[in-house]
C-alpha atoms as a PDB file:
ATOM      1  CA  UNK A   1     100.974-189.186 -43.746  1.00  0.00           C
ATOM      2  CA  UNK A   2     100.460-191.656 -46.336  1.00  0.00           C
ATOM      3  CA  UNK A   3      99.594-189.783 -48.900  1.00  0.00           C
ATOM      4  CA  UNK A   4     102.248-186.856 -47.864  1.00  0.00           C
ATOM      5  CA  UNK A   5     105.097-189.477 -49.261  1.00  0.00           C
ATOM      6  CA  UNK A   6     102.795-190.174 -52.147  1.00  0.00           C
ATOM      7  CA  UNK A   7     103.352-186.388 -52.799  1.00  0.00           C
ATOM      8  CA  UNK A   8     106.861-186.104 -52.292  1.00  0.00           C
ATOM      9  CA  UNK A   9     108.001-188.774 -54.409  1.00  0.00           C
ATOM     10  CA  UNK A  10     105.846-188.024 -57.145  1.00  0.00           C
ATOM     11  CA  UNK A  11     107.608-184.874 -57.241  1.00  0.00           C
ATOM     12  CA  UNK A  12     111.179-186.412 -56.576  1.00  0.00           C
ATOM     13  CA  UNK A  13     111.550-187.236 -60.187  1.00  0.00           C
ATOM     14  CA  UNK A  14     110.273-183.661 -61.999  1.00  0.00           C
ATOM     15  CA  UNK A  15     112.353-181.134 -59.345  1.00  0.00           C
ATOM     16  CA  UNK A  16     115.167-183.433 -59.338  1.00  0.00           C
ATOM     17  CA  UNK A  17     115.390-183.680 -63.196  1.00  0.00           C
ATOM     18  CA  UNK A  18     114.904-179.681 -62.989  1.00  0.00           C
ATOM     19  CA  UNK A  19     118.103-179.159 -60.460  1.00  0.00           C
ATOM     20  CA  UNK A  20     119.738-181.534 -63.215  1.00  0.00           C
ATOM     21  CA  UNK A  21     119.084-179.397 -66.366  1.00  0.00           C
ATOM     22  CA  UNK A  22     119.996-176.371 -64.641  1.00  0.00           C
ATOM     23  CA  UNK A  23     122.994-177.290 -63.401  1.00  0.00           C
ATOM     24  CA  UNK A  24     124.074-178.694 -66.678  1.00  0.00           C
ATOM     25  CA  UNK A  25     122.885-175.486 -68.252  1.00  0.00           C
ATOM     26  CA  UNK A  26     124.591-173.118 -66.053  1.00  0.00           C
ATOM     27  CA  UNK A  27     127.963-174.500 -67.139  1.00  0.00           C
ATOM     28  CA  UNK A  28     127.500-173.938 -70.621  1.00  0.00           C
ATOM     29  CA  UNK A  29     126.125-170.171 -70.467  1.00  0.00           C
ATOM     30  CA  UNK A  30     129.285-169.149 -69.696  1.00  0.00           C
ATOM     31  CA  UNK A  31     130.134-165.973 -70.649  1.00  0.00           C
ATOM     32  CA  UNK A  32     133.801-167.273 -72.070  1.00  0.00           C
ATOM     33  CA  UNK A  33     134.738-167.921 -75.421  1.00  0.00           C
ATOM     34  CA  UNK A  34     134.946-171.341 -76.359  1.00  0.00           C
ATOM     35  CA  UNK A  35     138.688-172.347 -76.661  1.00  0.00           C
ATOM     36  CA  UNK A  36     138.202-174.876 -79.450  1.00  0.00           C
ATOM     37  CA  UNK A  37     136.292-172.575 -81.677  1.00  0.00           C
ATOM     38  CA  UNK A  38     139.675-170.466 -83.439  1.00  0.00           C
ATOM     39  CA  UNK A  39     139.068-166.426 -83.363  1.00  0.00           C
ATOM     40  CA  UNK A  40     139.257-164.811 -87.069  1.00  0.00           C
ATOM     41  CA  UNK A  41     141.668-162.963 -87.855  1.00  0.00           C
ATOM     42  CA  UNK A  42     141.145-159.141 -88.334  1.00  0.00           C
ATOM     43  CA  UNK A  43     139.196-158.474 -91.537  1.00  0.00           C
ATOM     44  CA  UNK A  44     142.549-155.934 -92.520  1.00  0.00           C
ATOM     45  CA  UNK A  45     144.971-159.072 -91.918  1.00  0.00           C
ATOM     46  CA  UNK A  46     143.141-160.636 -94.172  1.00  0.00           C
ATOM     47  CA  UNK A  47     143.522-158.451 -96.930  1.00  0.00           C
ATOM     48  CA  UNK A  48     146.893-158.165 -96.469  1.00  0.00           C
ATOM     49  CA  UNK A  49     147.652-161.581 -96.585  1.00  0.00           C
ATOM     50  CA  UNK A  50     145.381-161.182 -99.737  1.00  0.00           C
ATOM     51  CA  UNK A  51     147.645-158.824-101.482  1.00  0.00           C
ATOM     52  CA  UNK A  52     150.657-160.586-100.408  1.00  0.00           C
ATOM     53  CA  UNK A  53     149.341-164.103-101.763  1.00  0.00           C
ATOM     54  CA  UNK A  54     148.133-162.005-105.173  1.00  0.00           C
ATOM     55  CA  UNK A  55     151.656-160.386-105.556  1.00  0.00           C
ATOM     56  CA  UNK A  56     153.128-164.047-104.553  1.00  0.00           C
ATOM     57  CA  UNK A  57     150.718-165.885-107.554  1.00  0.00           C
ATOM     58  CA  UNK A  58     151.691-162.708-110.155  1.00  0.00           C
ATOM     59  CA  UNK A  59     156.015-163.502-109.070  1.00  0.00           C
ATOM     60  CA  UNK A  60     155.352-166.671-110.035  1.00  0.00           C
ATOM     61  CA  UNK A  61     153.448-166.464-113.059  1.00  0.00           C
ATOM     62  CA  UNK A  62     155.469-164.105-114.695  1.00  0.00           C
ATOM     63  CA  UNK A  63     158.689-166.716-113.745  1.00  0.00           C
ATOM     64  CA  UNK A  64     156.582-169.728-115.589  1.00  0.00           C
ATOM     65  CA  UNK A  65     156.414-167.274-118.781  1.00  0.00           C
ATOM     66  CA  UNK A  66     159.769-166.007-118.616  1.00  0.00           C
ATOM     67  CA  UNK A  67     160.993-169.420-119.087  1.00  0.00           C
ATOM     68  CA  UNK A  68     161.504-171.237-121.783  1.00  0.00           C
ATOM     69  CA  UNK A  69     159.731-174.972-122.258  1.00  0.00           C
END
């Protein structure tokens, strides 16, 4: 009997820290996207926003030569 409770609590600590980790684990394999972590945007978004920020820089350009210093 003795050495039956020798046995058990020598492997109380290594199955208990097991039920630990995979419990901890299981929450973070889930299959949800992170909400923190921002989505990008769609690759043809960006290159709209491209050409509208390239037209934007040209506009403005062409007003700092236009005018006289």
């Amino acid at each position: 009997m003795e050495s039956l409770l020798i046995g058990v609590a020598a492997l109380a600590c290594p199955v208990g820290m097991g039920a630990m980790m995979w419990f901890m684990a299981k929450g973070v394999r889930r299959d949800e996207p992170d909400p923190e972590v921002p989505v990008a945007p769609p690759l043809e978004q960006l290159r709209e926003e491209h050409q509208r920020l390239g037209e934007q820089i040209e506009r403005l350009q062409g007003d700092r030569t236009a005018t006289p210093s």
